[in-house]
Structures are given as structure tokens and as C-alpha cells.
N, C-alpha and C. Protein backbone atom coordinates (compact mmCIF):
# COMPACT_ATOMS: atom_id res chain seq x y z
N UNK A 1 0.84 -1.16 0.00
CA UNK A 1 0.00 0.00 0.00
C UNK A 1 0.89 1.23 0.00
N UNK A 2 0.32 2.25 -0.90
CA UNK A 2 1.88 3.21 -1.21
C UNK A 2 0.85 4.52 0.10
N UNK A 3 1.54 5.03 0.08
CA UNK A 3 1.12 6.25 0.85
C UNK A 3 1.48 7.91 -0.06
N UNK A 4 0.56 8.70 -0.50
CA UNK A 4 0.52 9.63 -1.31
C UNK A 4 0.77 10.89 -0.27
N UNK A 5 1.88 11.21 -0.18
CA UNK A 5 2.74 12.14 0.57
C UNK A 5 2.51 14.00 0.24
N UNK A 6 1.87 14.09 -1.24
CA UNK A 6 1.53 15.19 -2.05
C UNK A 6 0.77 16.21 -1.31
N UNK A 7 -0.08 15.91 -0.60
CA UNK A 7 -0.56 16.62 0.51
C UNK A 7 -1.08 16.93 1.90
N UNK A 8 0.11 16.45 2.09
CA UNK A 8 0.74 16.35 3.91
C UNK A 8 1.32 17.39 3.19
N UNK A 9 0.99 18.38 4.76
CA UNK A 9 1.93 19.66 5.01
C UNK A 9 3.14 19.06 5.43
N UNK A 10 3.86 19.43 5.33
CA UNK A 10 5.60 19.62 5.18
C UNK A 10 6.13 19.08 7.04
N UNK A 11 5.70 19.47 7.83
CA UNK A 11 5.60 19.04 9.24
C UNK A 11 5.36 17.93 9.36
N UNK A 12 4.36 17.13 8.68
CA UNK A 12 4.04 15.38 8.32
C UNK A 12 4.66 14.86 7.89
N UNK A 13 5.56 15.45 6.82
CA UNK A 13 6.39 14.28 5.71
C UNK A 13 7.68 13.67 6.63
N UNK A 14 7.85 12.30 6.27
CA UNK A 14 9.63 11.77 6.47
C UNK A 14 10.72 12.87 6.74
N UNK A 15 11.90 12.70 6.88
CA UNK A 15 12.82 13.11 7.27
C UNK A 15 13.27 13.95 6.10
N UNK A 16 13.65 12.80 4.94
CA UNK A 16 14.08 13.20 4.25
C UNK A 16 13.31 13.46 2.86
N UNK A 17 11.76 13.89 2.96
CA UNK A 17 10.95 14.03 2.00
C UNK A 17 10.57 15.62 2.47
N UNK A 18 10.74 16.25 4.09
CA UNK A 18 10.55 17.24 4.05
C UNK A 18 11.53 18.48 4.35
N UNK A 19 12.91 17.71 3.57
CA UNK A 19 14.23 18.10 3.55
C UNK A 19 14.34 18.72 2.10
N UNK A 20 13.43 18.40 1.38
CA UNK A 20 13.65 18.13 -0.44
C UNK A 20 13.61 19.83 -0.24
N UNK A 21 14.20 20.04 -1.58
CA UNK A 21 13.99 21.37 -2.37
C UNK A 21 13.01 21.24 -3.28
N UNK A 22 13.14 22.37 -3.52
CA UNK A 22 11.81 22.72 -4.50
C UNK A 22 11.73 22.55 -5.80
N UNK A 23 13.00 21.79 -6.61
CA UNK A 23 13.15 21.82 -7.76
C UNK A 23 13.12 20.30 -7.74
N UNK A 24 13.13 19.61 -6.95
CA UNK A 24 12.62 17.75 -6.55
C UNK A 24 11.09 17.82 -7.47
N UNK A 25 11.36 16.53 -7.49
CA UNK A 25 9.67 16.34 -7.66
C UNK A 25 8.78 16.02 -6.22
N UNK A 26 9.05 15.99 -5.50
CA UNK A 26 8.29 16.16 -3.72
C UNK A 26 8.41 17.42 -3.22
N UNK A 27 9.36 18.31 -3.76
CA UNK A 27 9.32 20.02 -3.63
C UNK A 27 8.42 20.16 -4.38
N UNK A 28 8.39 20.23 -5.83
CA UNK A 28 7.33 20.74 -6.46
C UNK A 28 6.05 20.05 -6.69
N UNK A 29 5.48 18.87 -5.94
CA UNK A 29 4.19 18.45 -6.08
C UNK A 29 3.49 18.93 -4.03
N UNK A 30 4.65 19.04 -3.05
CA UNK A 30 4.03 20.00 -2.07
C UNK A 30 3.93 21.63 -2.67
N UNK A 31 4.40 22.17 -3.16
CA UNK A 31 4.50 23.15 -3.94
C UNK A 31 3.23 23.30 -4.68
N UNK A 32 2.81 22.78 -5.06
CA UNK A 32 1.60 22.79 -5.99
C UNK A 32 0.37 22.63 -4.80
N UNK A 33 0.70 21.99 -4.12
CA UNK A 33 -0.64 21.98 -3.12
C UNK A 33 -0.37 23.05 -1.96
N UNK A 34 0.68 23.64 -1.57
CA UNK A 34 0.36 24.42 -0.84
C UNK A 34 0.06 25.63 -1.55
N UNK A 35 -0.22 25.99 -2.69
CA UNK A 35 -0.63 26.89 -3.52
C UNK A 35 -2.03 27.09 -3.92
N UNK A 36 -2.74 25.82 -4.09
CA UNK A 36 -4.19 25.83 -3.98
C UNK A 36 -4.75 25.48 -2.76
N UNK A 37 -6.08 26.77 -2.84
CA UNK A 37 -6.91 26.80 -1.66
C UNK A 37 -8.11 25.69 -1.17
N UNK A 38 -7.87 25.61 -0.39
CA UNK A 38 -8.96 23.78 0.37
C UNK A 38 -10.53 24.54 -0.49
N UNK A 39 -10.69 23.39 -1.15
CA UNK A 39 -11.88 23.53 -1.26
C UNK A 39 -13.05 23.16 -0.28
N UNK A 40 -14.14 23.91 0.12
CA UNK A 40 -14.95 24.18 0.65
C UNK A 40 -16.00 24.46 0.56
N UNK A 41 -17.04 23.02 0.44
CA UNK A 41 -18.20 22.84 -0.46
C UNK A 41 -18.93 24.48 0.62
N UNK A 42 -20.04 24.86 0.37
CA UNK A 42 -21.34 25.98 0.72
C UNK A 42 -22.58 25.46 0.45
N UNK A 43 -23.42 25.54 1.45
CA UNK A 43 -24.58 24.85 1.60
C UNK A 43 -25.39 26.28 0.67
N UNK A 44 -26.41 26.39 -0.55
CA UNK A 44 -26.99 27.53 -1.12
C UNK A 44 -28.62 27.41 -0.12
N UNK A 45 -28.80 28.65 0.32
CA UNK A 45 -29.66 28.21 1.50
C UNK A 45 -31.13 28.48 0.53
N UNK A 46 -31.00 28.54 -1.10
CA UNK A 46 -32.31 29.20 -1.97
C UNK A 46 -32.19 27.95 -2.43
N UNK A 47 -31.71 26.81 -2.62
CA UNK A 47 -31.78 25.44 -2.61
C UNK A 47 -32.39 24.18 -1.85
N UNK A 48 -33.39 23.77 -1.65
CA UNK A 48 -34.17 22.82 -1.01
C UNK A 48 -32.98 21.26 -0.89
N UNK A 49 -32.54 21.26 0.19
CA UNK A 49 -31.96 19.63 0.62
C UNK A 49 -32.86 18.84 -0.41
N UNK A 50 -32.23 17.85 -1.06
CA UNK A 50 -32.52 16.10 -1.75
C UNK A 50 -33.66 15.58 -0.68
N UNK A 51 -34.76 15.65 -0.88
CA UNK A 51 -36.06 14.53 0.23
C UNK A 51 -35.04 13.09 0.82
N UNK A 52 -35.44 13.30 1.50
CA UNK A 52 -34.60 11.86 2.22
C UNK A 52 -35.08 10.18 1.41
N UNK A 53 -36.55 10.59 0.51
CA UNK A 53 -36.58 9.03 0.19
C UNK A 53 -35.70 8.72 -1.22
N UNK A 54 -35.44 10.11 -2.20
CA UNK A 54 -34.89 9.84 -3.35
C UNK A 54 -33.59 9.33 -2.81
N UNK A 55 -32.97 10.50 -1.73
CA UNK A 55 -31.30 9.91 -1.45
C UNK A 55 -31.29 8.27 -0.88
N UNK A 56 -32.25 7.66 -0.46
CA UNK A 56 -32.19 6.53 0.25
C UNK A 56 -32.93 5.64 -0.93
N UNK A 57 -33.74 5.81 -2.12
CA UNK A 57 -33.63 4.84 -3.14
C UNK A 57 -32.35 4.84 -3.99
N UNK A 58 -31.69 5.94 -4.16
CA UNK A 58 -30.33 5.92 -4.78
C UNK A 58 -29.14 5.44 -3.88
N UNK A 59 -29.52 5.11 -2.81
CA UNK A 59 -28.01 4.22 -2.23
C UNK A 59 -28.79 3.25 -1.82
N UNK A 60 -29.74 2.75 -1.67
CA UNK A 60 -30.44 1.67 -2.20
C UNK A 60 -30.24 0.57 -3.62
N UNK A 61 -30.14 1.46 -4.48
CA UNK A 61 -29.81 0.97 -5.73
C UNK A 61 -28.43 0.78 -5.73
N UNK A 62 -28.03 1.49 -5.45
CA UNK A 62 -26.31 1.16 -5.10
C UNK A 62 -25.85 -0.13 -4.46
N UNK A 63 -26.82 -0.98 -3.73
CA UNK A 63 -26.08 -1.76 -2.98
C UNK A 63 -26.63 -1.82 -1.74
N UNK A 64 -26.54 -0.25 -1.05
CA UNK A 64 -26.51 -0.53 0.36
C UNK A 64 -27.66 -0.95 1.08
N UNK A 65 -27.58 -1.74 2.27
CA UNK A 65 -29.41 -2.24 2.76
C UNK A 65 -30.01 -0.92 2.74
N UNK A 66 -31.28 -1.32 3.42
CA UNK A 66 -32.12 -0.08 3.66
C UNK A 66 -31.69 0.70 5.03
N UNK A 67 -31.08 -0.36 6.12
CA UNK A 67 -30.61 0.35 7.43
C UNK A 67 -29.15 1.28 7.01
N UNK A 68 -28.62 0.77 6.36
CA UNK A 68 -27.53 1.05 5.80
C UNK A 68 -27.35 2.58 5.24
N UNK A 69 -28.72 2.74 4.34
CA UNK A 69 -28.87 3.65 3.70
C UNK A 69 -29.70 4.90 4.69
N UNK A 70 -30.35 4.30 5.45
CA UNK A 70 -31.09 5.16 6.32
C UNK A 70 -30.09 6.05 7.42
N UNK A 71 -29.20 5.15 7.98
CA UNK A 71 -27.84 5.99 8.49
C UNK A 71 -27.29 6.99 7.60
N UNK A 72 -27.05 6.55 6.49
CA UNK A 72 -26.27 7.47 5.87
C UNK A 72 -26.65 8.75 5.57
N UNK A 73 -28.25 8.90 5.05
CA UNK A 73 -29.32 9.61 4.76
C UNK A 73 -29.65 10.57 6.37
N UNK A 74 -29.48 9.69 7.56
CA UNK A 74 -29.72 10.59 8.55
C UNK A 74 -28.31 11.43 8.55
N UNK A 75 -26.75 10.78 8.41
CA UNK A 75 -25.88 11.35 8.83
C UNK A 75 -25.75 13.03 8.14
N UNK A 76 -26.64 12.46 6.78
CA UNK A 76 -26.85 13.79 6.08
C UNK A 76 -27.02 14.94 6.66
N UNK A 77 -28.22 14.43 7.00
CA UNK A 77 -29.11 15.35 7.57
C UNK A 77 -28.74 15.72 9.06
N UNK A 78 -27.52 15.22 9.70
CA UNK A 78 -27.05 15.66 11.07
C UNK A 78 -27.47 15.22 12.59
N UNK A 79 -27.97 13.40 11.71
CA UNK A 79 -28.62 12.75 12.95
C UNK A 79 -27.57 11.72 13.35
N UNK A 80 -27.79 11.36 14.24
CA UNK A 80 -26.72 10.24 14.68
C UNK A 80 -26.96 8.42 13.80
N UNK A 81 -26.35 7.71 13.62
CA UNK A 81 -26.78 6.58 13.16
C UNK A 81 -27.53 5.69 14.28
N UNK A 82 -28.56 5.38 13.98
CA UNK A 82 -29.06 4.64 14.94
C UNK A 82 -29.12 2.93 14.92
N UNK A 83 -29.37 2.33 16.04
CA UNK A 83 -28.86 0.93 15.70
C UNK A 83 -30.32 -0.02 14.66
N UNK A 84 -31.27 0.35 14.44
CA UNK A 84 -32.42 -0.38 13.61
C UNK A 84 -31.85 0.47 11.92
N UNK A 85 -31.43 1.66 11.98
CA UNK A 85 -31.75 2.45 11.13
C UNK A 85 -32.54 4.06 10.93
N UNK A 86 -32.15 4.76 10.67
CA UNK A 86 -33.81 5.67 9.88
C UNK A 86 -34.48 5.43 8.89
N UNK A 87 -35.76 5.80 9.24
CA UNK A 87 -36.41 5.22 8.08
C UNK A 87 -37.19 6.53 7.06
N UNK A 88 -37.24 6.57 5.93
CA UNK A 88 -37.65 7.98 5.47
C UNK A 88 -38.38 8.84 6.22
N UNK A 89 -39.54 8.22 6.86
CA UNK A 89 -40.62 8.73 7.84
C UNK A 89 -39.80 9.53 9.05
N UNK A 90 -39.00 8.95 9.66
CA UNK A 90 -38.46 9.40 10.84
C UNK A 90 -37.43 11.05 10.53
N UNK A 91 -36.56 10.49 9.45
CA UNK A 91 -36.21 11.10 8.92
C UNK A 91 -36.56 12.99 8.25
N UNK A 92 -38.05 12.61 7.61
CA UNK A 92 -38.99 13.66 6.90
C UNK A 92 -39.35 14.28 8.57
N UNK A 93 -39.56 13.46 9.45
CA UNK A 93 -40.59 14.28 10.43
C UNK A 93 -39.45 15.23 10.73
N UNK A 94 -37.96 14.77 11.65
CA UNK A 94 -36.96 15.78 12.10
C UNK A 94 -36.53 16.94 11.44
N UNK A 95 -36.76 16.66 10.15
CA UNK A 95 -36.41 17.85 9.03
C UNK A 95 -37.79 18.85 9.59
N UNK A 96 -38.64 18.37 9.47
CA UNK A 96 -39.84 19.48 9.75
C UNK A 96 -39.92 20.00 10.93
N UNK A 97 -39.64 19.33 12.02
CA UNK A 97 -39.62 20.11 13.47
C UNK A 97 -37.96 20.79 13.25
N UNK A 98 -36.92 20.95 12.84
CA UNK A 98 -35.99 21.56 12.72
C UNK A 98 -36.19 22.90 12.02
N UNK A 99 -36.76 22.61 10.97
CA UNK A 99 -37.72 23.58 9.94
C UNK A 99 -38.46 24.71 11.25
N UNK A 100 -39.26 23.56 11.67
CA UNK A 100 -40.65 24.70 12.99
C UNK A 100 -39.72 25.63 13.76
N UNK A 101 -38.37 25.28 14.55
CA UNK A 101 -37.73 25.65 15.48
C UNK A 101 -36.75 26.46 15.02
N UNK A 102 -36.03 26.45 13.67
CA UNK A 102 -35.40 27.35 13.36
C UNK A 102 -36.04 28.88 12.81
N UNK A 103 -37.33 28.26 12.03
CA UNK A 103 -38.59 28.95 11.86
C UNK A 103 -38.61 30.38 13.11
N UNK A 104 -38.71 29.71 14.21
CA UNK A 104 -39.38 30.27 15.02
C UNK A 104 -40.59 30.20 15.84
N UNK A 105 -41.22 28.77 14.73
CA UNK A 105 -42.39 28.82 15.25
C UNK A 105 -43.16 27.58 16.12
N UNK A 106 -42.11 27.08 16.81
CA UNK A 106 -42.35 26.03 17.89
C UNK A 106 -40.58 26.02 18.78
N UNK A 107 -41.27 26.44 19.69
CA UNK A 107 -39.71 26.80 20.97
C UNK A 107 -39.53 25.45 21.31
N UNK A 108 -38.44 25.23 21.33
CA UNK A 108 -37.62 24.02 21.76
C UNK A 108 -36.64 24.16 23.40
């Protein structure tokens, strides 16, 4: 198993990988990454979240069980994995009382 060293900051690398100059090829491929900025997905808040049942028939179809998919679908959404699963239902309701409470219009 190789280990891709290209972007580890310079403090991480080996001894003698973060000894290199810059005209190396391990100088100039850290070089190249400490030059571009971390990308950093943005949630567009004029964009409606994926319904929880399309994302959970599409990793459904993928393979994964339905508990499987229901974790993943909650982790989305910022729930913990639970040990049966979520199930779309459970899922749809928390979105809506999160909805009410950020709303304003049911105090938590």
C-alpha cells in the first residue's frame, strides 16, 4: 500500500521528504498543493436539501441495505446513526420540526 505524501503539510512528511527542495519532484508536487486553496463545499440556503426518500432509493440501488442507507441519509441530515436504522418517515418528520424551530415557530 503506497502512501501519497503530495498533501501532507511539510511538518508530516519523512525526514528526508521534508528536507527536499523545490526543484525535486516532492518540492514541487508539495508546492503545488500548498498553492491551492482547500476547497470548501457551501450549503446555497435558496436550494431545497434532496427529500430523504430519493437519497435513500439511490443508495439503495447502489447496494446498500435499507438500514444502511437510512444511516447514511440521517448522517446527512445531522442525525446520529441509529442501531435499527432511519427510516424515510423518521427522517422527513426531524427535518420538519428543525424547519418549525429554526422557523421560530415552535420553541424548543
Amino acid at each position: 500500500m503506497a502512501i501519497d505524501h503530495r498533501t501532507w503539510p511539510t511538518s508530516a512528511l519523512p525526514a528526508e521528504t521534508a528536507g527536499a527542495s523545490r526543484g525535486t519532484r516532492a518540492g514541487r508536487s508539495l508546492e503545488a498543493a500548498e498553492l491551492e486553496p482547500p476547497v470548501v463545499p457551501t450549503a446555497d440556503p435558496t436550494v431545497a436539501p434532496e427529500p430523504a426518500r430519493a437519497m435513500m432509493w439511490s443508495l439503495e440501488a447502489g447496494g446498500w441495505t435499507e438500514r444502511e442507507a437510512g444511516n447514511l441519509v440521517g448522517l446527512a441530515h445531522g442525525l446520529r446513526p441509529a442501531r435499527a436504522g432511519w427510516t424515510e418517515r423518521e427522517i422527513e418528520h426531524l427535518r420538519f420540526l428543525r424547519a418549525l424551530v429554526e422557523s421560530g415557530r415552535l420553541d424548543h
